[in-house]
Every structure is written in C-alpha cells, then in structure tokens.
C-alpha atoms as a PDB file:
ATOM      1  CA  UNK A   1      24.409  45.550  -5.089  1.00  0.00           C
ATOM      2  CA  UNK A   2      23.579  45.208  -8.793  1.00  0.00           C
ATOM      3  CA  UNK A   3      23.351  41.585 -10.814  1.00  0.00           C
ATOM      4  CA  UNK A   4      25.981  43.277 -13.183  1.00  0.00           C
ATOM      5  CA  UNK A   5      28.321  43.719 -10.102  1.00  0.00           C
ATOM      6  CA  UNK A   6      28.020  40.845  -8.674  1.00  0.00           C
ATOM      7  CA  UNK A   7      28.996  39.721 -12.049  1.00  0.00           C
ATOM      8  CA  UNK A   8      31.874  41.663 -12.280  1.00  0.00           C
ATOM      9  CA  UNK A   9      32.922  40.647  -9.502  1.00  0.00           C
ATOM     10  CA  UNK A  10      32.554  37.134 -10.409  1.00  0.00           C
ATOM     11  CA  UNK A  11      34.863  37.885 -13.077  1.00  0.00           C
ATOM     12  CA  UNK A  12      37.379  39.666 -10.939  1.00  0.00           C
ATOM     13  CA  UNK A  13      37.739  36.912  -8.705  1.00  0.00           C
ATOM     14  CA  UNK A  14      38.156  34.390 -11.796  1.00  0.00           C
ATOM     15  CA  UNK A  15      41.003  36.411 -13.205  1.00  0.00           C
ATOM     16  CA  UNK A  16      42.926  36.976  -9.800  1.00  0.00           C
ATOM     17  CA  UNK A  17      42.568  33.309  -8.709  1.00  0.00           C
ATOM     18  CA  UNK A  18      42.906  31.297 -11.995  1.00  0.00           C
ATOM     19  CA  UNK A  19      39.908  29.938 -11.479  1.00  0.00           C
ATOM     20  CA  UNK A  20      38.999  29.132 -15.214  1.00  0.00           C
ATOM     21  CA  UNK A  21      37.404  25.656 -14.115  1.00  0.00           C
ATOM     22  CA  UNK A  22      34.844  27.864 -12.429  1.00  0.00           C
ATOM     23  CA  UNK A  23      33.563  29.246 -15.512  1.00  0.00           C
ATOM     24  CA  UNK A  24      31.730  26.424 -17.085  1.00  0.00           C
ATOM     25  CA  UNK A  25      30.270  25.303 -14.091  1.00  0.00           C
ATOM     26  CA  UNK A  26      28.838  28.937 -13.916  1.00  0.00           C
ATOM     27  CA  UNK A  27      27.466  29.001 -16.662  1.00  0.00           C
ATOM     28  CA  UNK A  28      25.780  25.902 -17.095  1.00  0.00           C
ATOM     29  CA  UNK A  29      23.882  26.577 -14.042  1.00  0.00           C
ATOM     30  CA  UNK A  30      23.099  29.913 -15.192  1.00  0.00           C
ATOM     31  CA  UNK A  31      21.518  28.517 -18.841  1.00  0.00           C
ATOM     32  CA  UNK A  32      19.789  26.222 -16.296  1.00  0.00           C
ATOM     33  CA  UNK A  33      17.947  29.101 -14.553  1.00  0.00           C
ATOM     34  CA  UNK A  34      17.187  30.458 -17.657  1.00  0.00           C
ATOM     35  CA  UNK A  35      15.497  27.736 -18.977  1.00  0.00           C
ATOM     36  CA  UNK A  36      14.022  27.108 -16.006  1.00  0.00           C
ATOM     37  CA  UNK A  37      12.441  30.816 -15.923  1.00  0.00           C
ATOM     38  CA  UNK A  38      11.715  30.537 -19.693  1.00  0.00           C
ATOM     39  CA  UNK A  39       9.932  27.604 -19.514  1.00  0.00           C
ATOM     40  CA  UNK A  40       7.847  28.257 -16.009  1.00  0.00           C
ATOM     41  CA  UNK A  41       4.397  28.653 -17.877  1.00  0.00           C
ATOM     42  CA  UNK A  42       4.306  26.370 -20.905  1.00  0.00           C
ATOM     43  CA  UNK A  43       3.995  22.843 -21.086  1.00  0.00           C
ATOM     44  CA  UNK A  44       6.959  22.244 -21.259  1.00  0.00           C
ATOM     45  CA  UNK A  45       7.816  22.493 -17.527  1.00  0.00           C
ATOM     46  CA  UNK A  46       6.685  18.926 -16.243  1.00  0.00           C
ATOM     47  CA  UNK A  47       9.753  17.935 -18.599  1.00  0.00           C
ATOM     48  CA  UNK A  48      12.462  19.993 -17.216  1.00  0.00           C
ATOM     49  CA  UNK A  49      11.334  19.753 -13.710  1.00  0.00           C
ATOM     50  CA  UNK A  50      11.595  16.087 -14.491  1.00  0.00           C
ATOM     51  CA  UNK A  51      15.521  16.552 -15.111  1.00  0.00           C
ATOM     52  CA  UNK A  52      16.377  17.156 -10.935  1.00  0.00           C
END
C-alpha cells in the first residue's frame, strides 16, 4: 500500500466519521516528523530531541 493511499484513506475515514478533531492532531505530528527528518544531521538536532 502506497503513503498516498494510506492518505486517502485517512481522508476517507475523516469525511465518513466527522472526525474533523482528528485533523490537527494529524498534522501536527506529521510537521513533527518532518522536522525531525529535516533536522537529523545538523546541529540543530540536540535541540529538538530535547523537546520529548
């Protein structure tokens, strides 16, 4: 299965269940993982490691 459907399916799921409180939640944790992937190298990470 494909990220993209798994995020469609995400989606899906949102829409048939009114589960709009989901979708902030979602994608804080995915901006998390992003910056958490961006910033694996640099210096930077000591500082967002520090954040959990």
């Amino acid at each position: 299965m494909s990220k993209l459907a798994i995020l469609s399916e995400l989606w899906q799921f949102l829409k048939v269940r009114k589960k709009w409180w989901l979708g902030p939640i979602v994608f804080f944790l995915l901006l998390l993982a992003f910056l958490i992937v961006l910033t694996e190298g640099s210096a930077l990470a000591p500082f967002i490691y520090a954040l959990f």
